[in-house]
PDB file of N, CA and C in Angstrom:
ATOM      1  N   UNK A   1      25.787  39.791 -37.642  1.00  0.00           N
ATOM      2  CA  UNK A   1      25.212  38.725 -36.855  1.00  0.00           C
ATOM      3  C   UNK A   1      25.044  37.514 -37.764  1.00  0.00           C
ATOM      4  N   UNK A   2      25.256  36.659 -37.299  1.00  0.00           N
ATOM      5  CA  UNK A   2      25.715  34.864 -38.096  1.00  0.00           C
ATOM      6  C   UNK A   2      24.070  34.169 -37.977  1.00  0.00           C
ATOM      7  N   UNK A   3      23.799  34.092 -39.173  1.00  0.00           N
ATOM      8  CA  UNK A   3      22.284  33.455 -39.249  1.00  0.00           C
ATOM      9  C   UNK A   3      23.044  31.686 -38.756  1.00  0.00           C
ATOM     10  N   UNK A   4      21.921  31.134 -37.969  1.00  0.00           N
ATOM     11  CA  UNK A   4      22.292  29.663 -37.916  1.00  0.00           C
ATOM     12  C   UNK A   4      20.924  28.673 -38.845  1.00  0.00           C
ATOM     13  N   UNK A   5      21.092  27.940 -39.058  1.00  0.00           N
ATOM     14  CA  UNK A   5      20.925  26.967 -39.855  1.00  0.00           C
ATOM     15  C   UNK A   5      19.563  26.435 -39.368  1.00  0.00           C
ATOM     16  N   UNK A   6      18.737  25.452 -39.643  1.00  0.00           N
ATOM     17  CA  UNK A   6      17.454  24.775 -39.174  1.00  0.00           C
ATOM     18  C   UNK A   6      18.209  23.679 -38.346  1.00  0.00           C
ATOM     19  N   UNK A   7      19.008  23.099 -38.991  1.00  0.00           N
ATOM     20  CA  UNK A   7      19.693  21.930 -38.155  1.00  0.00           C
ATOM     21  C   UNK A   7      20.350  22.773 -36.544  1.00  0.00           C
ATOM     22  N   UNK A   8      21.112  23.528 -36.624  1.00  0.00           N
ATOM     23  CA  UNK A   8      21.483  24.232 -35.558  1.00  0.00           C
ATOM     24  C   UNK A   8      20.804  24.830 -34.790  1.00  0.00           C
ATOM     25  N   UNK A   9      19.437  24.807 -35.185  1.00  0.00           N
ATOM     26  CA  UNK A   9      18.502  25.503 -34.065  1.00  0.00           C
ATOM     27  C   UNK A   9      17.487  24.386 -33.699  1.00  0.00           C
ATOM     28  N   UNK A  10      17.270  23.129 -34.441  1.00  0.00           N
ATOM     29  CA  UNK A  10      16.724  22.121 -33.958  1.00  0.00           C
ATOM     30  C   UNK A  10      17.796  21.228 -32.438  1.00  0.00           C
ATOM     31  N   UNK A  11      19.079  21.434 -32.801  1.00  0.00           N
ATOM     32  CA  UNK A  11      20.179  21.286 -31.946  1.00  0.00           C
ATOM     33  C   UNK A  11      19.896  21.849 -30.553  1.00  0.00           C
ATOM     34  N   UNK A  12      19.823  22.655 -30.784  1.00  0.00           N
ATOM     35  CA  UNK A  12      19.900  23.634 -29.995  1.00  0.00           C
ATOM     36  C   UNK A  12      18.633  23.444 -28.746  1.00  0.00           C
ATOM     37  N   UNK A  13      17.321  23.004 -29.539  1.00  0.00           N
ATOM     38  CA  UNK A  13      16.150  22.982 -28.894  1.00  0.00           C
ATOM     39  C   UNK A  13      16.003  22.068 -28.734  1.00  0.00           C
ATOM     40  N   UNK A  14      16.897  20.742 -29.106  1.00  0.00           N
ATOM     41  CA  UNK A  14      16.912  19.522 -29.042  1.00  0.00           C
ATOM     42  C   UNK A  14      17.567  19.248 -27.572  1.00  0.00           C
ATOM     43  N   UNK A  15      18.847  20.003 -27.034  1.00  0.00           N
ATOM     44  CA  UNK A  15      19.138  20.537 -26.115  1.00  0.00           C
ATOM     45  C   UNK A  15      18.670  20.957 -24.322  1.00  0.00           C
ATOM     46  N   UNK A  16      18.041  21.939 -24.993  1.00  0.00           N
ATOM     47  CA  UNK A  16      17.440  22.416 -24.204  1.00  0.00           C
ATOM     48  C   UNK A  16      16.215  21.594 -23.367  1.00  0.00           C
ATOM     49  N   UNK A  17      15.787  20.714 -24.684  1.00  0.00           N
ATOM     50  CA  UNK A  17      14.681  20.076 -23.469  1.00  0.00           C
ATOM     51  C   UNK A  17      15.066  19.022 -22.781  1.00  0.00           C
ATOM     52  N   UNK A  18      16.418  18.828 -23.141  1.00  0.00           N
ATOM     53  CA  UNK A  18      17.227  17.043 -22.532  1.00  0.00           C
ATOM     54  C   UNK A  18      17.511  18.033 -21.380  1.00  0.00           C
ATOM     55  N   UNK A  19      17.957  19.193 -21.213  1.00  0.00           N
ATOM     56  CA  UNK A  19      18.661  19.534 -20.122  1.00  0.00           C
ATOM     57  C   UNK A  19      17.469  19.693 -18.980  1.00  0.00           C
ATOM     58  N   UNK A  20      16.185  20.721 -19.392  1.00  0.00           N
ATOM     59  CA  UNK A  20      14.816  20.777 -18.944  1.00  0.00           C
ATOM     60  C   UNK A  20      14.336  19.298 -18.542  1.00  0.00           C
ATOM     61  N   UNK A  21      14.401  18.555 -18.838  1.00  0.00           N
ATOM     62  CA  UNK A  21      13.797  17.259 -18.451  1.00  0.00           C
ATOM     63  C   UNK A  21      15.452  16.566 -17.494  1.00  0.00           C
ATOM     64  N   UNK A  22      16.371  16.840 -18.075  1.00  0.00           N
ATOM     65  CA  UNK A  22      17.355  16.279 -16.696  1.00  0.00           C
ATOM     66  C   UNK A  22      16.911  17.129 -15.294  1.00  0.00           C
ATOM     67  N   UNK A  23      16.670  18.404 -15.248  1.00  0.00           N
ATOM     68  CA  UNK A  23      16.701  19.143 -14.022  1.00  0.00           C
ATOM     69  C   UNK A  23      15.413  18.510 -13.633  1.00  0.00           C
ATOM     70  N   UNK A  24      14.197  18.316 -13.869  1.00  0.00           N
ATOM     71  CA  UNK A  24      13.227  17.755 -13.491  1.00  0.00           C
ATOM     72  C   UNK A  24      13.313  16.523 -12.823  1.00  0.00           C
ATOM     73  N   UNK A  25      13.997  16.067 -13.181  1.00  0.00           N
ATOM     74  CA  UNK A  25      14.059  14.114 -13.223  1.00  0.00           C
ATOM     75  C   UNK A  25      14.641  14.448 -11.951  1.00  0.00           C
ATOM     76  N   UNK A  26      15.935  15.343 -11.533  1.00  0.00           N
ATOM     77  CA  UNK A  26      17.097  15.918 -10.602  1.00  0.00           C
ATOM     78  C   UNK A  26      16.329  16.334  -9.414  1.00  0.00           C
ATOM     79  N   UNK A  27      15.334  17.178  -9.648  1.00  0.00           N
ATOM     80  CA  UNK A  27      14.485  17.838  -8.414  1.00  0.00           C
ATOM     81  C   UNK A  27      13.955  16.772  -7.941  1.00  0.00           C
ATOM     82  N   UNK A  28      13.040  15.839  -8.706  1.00  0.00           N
ATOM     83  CA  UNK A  28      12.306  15.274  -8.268  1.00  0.00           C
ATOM     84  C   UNK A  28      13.173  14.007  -7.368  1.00  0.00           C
ATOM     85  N   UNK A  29      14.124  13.354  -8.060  1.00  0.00           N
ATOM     86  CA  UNK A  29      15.019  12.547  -7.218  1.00  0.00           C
ATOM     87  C   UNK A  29      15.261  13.160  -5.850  1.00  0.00           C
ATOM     88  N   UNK A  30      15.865  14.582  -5.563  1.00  0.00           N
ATOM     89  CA  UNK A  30      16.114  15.382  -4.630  1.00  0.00           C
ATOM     90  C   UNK A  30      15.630  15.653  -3.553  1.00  0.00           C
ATOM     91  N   UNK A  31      14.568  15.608  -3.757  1.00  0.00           N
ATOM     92  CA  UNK A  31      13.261  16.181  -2.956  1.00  0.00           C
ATOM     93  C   UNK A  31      12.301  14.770  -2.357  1.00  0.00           C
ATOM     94  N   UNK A  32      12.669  13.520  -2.860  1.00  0.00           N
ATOM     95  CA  UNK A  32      11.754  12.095  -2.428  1.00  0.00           C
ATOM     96  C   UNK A  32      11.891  12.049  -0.160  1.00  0.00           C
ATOM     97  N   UNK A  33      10.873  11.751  -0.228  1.00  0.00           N
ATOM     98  CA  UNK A  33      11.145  11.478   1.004  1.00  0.00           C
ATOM     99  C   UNK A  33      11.823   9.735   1.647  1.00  0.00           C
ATOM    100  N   UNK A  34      13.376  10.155   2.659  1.00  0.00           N
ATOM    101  CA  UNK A  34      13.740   8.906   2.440  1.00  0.00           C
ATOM    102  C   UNK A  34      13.822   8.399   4.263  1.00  0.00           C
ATOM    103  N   UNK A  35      13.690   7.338   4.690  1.00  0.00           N
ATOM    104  CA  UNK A  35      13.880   7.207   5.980  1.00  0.00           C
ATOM    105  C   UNK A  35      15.382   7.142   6.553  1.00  0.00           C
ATOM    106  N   UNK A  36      15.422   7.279   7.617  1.00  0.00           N
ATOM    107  CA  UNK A  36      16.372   7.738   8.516  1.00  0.00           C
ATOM    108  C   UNK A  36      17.405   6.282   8.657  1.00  0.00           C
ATOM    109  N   UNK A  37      16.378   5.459   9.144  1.00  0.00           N
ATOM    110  CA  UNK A  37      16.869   4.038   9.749  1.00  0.00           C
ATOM    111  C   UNK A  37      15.862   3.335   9.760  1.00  0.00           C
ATOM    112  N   UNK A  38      16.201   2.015  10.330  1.00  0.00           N
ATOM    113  CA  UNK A  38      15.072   1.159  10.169  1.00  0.00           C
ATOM    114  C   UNK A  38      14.028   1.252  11.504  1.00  0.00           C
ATOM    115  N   UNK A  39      12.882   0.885  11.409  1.00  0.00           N
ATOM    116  CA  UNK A  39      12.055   1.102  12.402  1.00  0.00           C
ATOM    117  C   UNK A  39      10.886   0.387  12.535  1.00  0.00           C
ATOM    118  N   UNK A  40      11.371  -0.248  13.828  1.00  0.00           N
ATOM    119  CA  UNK A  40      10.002  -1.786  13.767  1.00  0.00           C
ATOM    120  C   UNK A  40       8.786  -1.339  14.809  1.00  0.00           C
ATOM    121  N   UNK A  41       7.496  -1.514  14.054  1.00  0.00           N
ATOM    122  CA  UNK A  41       6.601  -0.532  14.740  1.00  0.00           C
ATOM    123  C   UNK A  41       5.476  -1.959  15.332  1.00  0.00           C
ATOM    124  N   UNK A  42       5.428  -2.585  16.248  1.00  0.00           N
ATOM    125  CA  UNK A  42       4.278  -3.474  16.679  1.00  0.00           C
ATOM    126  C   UNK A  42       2.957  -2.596  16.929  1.00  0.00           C
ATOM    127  N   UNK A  43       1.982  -3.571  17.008  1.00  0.00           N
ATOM    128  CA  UNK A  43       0.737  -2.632  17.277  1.00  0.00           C
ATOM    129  C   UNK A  43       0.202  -4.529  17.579  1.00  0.00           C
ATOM    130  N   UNK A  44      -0.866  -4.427  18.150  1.00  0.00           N
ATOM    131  CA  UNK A  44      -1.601  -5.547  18.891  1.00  0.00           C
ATOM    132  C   UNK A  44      -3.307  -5.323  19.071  1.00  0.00           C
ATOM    133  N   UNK A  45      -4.004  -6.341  18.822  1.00  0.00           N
ATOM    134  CA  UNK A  45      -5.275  -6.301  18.590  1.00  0.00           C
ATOM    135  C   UNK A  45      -6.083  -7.022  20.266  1.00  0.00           C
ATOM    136  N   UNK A  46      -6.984  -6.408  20.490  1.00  0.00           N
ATOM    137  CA  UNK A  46      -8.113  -7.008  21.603  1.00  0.00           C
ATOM    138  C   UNK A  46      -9.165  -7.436  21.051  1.00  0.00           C
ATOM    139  N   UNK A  47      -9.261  -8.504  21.579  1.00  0.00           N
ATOM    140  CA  UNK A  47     -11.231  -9.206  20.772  1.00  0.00           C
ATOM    141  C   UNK A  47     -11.912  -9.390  22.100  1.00  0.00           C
ATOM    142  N   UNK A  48     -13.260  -8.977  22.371  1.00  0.00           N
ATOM    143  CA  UNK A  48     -13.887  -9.230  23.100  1.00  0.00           C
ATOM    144  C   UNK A  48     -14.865 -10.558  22.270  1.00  0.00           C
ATOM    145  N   UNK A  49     -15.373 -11.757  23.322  1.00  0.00           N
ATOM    146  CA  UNK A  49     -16.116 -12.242  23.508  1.00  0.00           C
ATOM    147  C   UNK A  49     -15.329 -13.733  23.118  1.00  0.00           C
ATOM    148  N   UNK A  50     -16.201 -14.481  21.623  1.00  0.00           N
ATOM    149  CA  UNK A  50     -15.353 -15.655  20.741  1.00  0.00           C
ATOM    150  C   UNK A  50     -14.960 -14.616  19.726  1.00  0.00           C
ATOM    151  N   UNK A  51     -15.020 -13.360  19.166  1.00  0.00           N
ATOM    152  CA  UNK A  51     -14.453 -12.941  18.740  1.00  0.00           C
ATOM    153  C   UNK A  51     -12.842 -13.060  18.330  1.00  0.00           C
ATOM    154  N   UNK A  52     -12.758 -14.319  17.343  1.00  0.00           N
ATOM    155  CA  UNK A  52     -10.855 -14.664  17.595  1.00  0.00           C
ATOM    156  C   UNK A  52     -10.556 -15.372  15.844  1.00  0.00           C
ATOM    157  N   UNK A  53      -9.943 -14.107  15.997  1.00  0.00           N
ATOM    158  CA  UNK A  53      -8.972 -14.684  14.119  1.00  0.00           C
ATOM    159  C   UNK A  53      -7.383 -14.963  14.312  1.00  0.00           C
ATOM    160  N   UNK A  54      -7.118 -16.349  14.136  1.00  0.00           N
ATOM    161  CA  UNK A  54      -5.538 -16.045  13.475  1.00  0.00           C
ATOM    162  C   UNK A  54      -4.513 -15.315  13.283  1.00  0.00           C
ATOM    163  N   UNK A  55      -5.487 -15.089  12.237  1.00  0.00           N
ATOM    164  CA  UNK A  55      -5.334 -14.152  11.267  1.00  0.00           C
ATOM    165  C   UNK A  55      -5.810 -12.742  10.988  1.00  0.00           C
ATOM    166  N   UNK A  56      -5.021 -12.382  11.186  1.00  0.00           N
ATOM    167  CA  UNK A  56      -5.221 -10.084  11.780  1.00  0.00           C
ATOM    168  C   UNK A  56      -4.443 -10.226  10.745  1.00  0.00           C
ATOM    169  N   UNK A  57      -4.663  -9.028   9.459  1.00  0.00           N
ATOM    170  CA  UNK A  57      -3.824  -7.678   8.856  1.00  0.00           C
ATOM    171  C   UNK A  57      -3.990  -6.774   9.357  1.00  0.00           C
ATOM    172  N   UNK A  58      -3.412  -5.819   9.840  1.00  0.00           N
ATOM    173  CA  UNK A  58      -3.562  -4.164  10.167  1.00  0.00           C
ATOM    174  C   UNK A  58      -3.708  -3.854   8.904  1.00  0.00           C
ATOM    175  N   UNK A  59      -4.959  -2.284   9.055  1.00  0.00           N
ATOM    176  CA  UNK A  59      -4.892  -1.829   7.555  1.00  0.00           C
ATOM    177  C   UNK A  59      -3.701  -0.711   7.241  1.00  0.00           C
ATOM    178  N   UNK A  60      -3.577  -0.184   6.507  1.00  0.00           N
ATOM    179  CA  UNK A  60      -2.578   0.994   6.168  1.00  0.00           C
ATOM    180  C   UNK A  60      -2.797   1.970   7.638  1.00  0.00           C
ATOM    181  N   UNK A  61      -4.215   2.502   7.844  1.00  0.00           N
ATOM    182  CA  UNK A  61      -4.300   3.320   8.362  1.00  0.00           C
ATOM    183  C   UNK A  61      -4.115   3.192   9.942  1.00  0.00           C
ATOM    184  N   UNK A  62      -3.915   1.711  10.934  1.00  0.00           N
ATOM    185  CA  UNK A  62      -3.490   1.481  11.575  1.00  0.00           C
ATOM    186  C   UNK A  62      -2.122   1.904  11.634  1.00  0.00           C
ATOM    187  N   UNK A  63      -0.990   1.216  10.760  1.00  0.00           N
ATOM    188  CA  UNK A  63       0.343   1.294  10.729  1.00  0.00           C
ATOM    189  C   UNK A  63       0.934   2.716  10.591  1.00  0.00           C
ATOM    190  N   UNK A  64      -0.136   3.461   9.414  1.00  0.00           N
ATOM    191  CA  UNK A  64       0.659   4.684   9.586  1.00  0.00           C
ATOM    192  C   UNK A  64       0.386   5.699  10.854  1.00  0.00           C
ATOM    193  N   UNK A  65      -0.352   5.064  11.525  1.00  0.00           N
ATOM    194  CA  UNK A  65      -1.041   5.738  13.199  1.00  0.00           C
ATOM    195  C   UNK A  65       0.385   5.443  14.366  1.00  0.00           C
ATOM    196  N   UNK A  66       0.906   4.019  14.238  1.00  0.00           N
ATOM    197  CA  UNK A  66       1.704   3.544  14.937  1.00  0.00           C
ATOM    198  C   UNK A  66       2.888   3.965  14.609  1.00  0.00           C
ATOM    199  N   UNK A  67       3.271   4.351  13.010  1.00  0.00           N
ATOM    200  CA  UNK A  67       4.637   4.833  12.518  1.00  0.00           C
ATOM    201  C   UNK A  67       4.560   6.897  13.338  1.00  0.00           C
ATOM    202  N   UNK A  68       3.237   7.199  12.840  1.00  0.00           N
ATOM    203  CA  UNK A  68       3.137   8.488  13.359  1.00  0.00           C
ATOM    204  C   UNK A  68       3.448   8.247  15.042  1.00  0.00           C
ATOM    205  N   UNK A  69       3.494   7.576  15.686  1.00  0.00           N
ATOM    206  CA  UNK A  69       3.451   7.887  17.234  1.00  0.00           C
ATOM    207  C   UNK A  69       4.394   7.342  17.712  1.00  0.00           C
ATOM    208  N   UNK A  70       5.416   6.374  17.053  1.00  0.00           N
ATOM    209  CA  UNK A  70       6.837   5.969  17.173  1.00  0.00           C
ATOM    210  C   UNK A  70       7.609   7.524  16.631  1.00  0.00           C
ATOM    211  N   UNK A  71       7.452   8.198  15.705  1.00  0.00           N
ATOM    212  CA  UNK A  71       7.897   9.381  15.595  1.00  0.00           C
ATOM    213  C   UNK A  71       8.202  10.604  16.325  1.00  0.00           C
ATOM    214  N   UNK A  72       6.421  10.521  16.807  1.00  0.00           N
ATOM    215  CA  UNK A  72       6.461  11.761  17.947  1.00  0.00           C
ATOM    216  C   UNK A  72       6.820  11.454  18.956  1.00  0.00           C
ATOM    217  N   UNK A  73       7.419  10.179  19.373  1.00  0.00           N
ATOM    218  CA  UNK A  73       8.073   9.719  20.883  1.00  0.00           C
ATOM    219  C   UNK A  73       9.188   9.531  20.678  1.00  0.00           C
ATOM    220  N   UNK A  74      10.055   9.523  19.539  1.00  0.00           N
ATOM    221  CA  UNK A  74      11.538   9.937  19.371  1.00  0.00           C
ATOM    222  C   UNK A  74      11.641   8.056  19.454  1.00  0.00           C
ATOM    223  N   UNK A  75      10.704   6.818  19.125  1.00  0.00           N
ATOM    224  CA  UNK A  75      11.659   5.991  18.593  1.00  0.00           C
ATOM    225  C   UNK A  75      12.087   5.432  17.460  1.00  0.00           C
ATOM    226  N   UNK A  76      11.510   6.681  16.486  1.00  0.00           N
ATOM    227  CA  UNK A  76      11.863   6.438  15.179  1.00  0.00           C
ATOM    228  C   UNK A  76      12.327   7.708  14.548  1.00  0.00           C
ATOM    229  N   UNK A  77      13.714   7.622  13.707  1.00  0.00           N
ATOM    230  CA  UNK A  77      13.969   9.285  12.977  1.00  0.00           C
ATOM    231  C   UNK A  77      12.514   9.593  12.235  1.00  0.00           C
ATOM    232  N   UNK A  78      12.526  10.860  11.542  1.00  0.00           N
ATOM    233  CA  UNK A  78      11.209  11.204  10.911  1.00  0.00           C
ATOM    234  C   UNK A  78      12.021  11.273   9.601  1.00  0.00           C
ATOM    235  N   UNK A  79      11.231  10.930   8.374  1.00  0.00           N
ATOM    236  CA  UNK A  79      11.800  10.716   7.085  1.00  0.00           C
ATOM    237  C   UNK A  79      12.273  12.026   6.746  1.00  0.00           C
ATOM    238  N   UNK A  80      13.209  12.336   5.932  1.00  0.00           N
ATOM    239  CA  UNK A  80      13.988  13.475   5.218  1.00  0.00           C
ATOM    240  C   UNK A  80      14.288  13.477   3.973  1.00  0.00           C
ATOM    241  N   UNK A  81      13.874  14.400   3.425  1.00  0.00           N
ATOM    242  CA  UNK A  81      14.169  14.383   2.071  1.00  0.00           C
ATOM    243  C   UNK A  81      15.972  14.241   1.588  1.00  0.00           C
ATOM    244  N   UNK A  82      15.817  13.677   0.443  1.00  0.00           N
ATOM    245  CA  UNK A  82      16.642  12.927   0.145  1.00  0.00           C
ATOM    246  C   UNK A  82      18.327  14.029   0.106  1.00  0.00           C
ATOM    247  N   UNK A  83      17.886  15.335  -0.167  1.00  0.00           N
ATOM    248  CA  UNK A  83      19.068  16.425  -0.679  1.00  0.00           C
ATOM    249  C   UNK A  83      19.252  16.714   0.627  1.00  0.00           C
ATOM    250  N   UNK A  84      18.679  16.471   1.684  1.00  0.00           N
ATOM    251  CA  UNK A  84      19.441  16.872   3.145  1.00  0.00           C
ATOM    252  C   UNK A  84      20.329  15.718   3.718  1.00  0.00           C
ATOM    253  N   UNK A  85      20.021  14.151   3.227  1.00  0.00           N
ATOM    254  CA  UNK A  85      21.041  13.580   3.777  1.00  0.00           C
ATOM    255  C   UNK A  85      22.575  13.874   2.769  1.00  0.00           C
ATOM    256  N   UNK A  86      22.480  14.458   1.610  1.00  0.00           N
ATOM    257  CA  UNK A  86      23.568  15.281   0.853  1.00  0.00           C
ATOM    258  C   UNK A  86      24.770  16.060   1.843  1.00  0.00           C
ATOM    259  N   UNK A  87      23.642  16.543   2.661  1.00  0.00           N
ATOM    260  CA  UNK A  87      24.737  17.691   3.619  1.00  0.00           C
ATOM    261  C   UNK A  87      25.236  17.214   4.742  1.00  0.00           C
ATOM    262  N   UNK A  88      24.663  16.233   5.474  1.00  0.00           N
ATOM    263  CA  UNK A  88      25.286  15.116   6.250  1.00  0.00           C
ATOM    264  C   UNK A  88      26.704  14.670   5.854  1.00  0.00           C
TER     265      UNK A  88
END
């Protein structure tokens, strides 16, 4: 049996973790969640009284209410991870 060297086994492990950290980097690219198509989601505000701004932001948690219910009514695809549009 062939003894190897310090250099050849630093190689070696030098290796191994480029490849360990490529498969990581690989999954994680793989696995991102990506959307389908584009998808324009309105949502609209009521003010009772003088209650009256301009100026409305929806917060996050509005939009992702309106993205969730454009989904479940089929007028938006639902996002897919990225290794299934692969098999497409």
């Amino acid at each position: 049996m062939s003894q190897r060297g310090p250099i050849a086994q630093q190689l070696i492990a030098v290796t191994w973790l480029v490849a360990a950290l490529g498969a990581v980097a690989a999954e994680r690219y793989a696995t991102q969640d990506v959307g389908g198509s584009e998808c324009v989601i309105a949502y609209s505000r009521m003010t009772v009284g003088t209650e009256f701004s301009d100026t409305w932001t929806p917060d996050e948690e509005t939009i992702d209410r309106a993205y969730q219910k454009a989904v479940e009514t089929g007028r938006c695809e639902r996002p897919r991870k990225r290794w299934e549009e692969w098999l497409d």
